[in-house]
C-alpha atoms as a PDB file:
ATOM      1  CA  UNK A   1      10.198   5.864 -17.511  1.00  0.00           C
ATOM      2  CA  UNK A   2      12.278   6.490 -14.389  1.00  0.00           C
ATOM      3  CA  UNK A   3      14.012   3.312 -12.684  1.00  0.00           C
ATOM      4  CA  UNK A   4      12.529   2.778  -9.130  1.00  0.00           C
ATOM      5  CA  UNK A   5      14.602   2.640  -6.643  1.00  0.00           C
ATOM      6  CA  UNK A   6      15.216  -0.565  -4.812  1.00  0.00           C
ATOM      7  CA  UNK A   7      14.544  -1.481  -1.068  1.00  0.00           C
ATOM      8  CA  UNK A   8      15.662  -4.969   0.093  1.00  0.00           C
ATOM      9  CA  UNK A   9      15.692  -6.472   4.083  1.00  0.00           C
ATOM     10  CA  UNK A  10      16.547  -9.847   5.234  1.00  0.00           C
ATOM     11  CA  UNK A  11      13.617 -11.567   2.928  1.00  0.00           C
ATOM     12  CA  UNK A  12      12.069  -9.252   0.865  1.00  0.00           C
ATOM     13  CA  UNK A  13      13.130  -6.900  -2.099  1.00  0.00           C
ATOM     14  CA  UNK A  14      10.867  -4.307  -2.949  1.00  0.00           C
ATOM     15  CA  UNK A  15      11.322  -2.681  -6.833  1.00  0.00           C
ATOM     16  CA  UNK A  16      10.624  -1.161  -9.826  1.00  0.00           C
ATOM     17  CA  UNK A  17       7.761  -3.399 -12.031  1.00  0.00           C
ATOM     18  CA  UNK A  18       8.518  -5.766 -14.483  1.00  0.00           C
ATOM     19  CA  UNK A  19       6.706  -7.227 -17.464  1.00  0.00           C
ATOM     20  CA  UNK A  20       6.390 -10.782 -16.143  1.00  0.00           C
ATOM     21  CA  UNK A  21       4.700  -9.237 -12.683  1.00  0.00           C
ATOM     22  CA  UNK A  22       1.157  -8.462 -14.924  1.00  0.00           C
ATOM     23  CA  UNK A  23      -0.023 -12.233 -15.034  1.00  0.00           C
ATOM     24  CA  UNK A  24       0.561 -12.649 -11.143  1.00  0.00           C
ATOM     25  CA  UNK A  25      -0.642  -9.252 -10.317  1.00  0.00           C
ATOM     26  CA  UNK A  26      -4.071 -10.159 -12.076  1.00  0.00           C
ATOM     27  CA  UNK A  27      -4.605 -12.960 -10.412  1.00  0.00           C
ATOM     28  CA  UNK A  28      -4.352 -11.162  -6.861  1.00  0.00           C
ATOM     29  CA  UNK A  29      -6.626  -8.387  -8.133  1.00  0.00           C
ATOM     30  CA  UNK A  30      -9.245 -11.382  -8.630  1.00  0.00           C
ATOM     31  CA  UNK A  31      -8.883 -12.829  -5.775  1.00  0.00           C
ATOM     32  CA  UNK A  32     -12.173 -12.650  -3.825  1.00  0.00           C
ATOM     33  CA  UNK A  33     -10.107 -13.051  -0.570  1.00  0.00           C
ATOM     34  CA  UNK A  34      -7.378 -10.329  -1.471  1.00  0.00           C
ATOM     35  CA  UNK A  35     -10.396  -7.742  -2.547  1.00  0.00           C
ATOM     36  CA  UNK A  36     -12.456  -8.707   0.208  1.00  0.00           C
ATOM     37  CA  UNK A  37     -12.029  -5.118   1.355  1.00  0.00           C
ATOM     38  CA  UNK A  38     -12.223  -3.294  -2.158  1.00  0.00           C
ATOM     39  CA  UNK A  39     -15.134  -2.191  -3.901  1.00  0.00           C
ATOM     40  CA  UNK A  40     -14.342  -4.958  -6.640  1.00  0.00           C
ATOM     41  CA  UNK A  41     -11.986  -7.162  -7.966  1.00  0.00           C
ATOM     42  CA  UNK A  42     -10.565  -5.978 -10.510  1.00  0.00           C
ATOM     43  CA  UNK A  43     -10.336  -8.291 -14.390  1.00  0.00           C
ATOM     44  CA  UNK A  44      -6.973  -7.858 -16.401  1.00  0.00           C
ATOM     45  CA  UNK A  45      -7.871  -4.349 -18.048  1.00  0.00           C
ATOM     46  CA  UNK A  46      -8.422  -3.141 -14.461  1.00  0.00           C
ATOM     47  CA  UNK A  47      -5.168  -4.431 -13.100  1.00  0.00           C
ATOM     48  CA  UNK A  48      -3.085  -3.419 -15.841  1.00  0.00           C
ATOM     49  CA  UNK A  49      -4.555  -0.096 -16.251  1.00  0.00           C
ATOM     50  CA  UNK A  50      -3.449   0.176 -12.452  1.00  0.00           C
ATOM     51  CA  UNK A  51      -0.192  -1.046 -12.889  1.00  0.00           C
ATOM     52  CA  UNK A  52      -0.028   1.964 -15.559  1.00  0.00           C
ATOM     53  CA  UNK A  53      -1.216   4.447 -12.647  1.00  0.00           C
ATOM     54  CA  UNK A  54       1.803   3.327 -10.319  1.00  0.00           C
ATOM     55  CA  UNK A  55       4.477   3.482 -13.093  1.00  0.00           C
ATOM     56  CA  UNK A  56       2.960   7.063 -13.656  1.00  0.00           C
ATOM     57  CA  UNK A  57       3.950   7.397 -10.002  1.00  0.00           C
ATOM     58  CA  UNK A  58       7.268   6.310  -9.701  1.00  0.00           C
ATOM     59  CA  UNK A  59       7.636   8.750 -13.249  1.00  0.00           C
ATOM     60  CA  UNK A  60       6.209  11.620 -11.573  1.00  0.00           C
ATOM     61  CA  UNK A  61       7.439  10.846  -7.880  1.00  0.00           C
ATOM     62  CA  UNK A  62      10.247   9.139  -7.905  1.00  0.00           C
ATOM     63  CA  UNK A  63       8.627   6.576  -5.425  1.00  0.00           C
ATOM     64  CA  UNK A  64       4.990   4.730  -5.746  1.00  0.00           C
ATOM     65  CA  UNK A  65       4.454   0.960  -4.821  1.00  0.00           C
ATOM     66  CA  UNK A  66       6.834  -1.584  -5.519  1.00  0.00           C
ATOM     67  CA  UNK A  67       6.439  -4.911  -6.723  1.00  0.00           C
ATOM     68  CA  UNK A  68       7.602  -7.503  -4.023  1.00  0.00           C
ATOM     69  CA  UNK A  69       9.362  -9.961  -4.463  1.00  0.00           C
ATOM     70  CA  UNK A  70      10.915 -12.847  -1.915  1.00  0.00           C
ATOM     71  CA  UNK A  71      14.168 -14.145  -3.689  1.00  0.00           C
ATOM     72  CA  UNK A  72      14.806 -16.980  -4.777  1.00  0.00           C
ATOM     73  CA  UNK A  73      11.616 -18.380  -3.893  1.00  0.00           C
ATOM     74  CA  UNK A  74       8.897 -15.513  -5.512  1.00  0.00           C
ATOM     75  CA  UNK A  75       9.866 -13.333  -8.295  1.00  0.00           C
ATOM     76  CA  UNK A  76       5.968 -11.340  -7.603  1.00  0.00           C
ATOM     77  CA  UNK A  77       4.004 -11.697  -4.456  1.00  0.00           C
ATOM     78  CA  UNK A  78       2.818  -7.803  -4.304  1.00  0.00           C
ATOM     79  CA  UNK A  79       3.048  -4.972  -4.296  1.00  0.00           C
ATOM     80  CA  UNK A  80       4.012  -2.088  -0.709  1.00  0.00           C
ATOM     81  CA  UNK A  81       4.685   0.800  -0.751  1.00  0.00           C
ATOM     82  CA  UNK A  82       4.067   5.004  -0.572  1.00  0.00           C
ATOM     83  CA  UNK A  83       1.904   6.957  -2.654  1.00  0.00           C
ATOM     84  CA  UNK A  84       0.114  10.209  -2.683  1.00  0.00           C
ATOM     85  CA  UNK A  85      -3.596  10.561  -1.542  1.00  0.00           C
ATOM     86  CA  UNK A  86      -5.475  11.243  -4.795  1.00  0.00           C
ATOM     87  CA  UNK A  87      -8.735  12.985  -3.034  1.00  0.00           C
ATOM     88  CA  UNK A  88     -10.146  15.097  -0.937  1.00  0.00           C
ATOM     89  CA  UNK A  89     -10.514  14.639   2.741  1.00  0.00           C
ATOM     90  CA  UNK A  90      -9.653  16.732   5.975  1.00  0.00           C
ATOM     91  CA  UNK A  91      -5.874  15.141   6.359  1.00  0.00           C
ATOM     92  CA  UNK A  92      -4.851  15.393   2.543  1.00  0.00           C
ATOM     93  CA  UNK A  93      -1.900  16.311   1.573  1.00  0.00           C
ATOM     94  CA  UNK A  94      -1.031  13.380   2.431  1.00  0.00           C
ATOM     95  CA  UNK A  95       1.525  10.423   1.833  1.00  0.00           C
ATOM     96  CA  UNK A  96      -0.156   6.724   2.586  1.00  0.00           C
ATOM     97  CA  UNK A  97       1.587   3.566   2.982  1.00  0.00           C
ATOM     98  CA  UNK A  98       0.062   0.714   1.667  1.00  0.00           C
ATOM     99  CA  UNK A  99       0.157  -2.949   0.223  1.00  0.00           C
ATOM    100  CA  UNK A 100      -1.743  -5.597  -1.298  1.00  0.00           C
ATOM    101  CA  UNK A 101      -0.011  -9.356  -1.328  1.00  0.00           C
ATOM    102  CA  UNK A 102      -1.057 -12.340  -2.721  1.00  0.00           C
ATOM    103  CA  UNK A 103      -2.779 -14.804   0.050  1.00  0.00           C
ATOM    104  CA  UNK A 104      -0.428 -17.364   0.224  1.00  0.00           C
ATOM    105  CA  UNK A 105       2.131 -14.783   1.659  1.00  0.00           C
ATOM    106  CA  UNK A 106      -0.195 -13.649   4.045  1.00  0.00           C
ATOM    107  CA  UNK A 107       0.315 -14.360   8.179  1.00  0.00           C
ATOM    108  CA  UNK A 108       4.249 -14.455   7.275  1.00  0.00           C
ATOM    109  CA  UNK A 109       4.995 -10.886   8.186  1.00  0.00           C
ATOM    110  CA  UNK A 110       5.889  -9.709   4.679  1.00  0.00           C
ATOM    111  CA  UNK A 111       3.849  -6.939   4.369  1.00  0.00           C
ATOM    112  CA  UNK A 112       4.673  -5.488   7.734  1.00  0.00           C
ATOM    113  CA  UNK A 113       8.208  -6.290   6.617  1.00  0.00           C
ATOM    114  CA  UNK A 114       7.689  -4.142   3.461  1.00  0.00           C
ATOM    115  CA  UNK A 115       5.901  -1.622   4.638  1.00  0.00           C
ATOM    116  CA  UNK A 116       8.761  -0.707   6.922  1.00  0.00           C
ATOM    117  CA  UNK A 117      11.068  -0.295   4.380  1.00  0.00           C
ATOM    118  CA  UNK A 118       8.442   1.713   2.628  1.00  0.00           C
ATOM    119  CA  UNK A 119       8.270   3.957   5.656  1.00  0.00           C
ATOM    120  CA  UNK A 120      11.939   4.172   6.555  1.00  0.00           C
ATOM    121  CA  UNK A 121      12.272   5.319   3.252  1.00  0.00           C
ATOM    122  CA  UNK A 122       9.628   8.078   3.503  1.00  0.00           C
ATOM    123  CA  UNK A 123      11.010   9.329   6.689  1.00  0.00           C
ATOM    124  CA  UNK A 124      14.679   9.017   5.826  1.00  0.00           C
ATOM    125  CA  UNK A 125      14.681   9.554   1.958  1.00  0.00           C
ATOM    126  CA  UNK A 126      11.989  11.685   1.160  1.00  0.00           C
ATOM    127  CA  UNK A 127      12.105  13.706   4.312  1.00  0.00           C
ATOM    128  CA  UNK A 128       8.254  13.432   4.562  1.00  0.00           C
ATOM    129  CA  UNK A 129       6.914  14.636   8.369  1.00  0.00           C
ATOM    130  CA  UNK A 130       3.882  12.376   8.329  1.00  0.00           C
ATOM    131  CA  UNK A 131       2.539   9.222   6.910  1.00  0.00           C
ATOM    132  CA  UNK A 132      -1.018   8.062   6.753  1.00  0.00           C
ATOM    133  CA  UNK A 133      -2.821   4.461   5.835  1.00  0.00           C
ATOM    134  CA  UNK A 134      -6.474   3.777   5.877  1.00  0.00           C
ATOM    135  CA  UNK A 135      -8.904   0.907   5.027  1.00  0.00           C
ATOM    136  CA  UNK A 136     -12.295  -0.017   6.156  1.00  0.00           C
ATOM    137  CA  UNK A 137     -12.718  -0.759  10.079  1.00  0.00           C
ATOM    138  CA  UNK A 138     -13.373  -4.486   9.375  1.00  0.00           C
ATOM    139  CA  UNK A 139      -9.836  -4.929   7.833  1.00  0.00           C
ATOM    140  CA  UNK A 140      -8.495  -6.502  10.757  1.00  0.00           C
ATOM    141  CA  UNK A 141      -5.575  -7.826   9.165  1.00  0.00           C
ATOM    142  CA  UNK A 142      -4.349  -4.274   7.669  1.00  0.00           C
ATOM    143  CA  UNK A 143      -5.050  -2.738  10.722  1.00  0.00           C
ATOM    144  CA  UNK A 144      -2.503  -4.886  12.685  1.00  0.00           C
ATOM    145  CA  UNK A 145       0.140  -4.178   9.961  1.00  0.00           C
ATOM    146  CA  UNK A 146      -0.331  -0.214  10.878  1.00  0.00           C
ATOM    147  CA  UNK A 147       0.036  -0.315  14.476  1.00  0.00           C
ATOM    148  CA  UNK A 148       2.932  -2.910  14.114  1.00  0.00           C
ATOM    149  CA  UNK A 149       4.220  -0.001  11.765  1.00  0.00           C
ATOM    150  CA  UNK A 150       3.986   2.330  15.278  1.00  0.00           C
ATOM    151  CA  UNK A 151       0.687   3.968  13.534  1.00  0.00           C
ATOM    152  CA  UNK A 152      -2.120   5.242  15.521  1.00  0.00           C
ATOM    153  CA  UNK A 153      -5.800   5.996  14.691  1.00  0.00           C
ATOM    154  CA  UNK A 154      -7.834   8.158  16.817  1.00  0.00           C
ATOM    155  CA  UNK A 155     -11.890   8.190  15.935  1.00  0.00           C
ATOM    156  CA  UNK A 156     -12.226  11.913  15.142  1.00  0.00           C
ATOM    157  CA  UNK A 157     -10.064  11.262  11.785  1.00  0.00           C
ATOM    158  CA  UNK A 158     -12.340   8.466  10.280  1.00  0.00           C
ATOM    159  CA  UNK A 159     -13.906   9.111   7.544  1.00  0.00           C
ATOM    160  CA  UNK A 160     -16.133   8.343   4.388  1.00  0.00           C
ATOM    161  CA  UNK A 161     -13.934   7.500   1.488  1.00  0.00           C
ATOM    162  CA  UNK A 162     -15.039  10.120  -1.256  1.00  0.00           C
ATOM    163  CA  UNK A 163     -14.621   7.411  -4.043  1.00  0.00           C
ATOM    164  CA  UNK A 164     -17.947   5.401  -2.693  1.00  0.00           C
ATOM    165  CA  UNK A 165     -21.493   6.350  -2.614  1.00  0.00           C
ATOM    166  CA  UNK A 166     -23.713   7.045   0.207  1.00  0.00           C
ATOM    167  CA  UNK A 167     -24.418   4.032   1.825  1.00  0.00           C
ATOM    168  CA  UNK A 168     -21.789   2.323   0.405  1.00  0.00           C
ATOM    169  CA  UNK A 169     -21.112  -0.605   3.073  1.00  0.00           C
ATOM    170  CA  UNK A 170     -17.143   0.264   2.476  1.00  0.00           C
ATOM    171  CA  UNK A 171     -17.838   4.038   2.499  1.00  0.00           C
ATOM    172  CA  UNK A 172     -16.679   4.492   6.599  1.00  0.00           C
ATOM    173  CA  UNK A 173     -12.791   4.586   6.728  1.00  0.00           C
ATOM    174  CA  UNK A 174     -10.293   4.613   9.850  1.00  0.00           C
ATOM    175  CA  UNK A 175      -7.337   6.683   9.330  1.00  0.00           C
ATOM    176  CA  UNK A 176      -4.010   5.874  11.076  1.00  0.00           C
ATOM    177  CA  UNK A 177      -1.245   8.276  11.470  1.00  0.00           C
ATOM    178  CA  UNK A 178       2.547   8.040  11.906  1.00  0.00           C
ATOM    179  CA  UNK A 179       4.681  10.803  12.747  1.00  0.00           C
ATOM    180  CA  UNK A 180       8.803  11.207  11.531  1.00  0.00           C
ATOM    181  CA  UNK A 181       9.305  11.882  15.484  1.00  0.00           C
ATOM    182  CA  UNK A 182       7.045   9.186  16.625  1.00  0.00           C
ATOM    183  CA  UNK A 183       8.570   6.765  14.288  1.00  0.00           C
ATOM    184  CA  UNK A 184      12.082   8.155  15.529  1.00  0.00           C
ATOM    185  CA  UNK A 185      11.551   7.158  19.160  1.00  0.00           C
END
């Protein structure tokens, strides 16, 4: 198991997972509010099994998505960070950026926080040209973390996420886009 690396700002440090993080993490993952715009939420198995899928990650990558954690006041509030695309679609290979915290940290800027750390180090670290996020066009919250991030969507890149059926009402994705030279200036 390969030790992720650490990324830390003012309030937030984002690392490697811990065993303690499971019983916190599965209560976000069934959290109606949290998984509002997720197929499911997802029981214990589910969120553990995931948990397994990140440290796989980090093993493989030498990145993923780090647990969060505000000191001295949270040891576990989420998880942010980079990962690669898993499926098919017209901008893959790609690297996405993305988070999922625990409501009561939510409207406090953490995640955009995070997810700038996350970036800087995709840019600066991992020398990566272009990062990507997505999420359904009714996540209004997410959305305002990517263009805080300096992403941009443009409607000729949304898509239907190839992990939903037909007529799934969650199928229709927007894509946003950010650019090592965009992020630069």
């Amino acid at each position: 198991m390969s030790e992720a690396p650490r990324l830390q700002s003012e309030r937030l440090l984002l690392r490697g997972w811990k065993p303690g993080d499971g019983e916190p993490f599965a209560a976000l993952c069934a959290d109606p509010a949290v998984m509002e715009h997720f197929p499911a939420i997802l029981d214990r198995e589910e969120a553990s099994a995931l948990t397994e899928r990140i440290q796989r990650h980090f093993d493989r990558h030498g990145f993923g998505l780090w647990a969060v954690e505000l000191p001295g006041t949270a040891p576990f509030i989420g998880f942010v960070g980079l990962l690669h695309v898993s499926f098919a679609a017209h901008f893959v290979p790609a690297v996405e950026v993305g988070w999922r915290l625990a409501r009561p940290f939510w409207g406090r800027g953490y995640a955009s926080e995070a997810a700038a750390l996350a970036v800087a180090f995709g840019f600066e670290r991992l020398g990566l040209e272009q990062i990507v996020s997505f999420t359904v066009p009714a996540n209004v919250r997410s959305r305002r973390v990517m263009e805080k991030l300096g992403m941009t969507c443009a409607r000729e890149d949304d898509f239907d996420h190839p992990g939903l059926p037909e007529g799934h009402p969650l199928r229709r994705h927007v894509l946003y886009r950010l650019r090592r030279a965009a992020w630069k200036a």
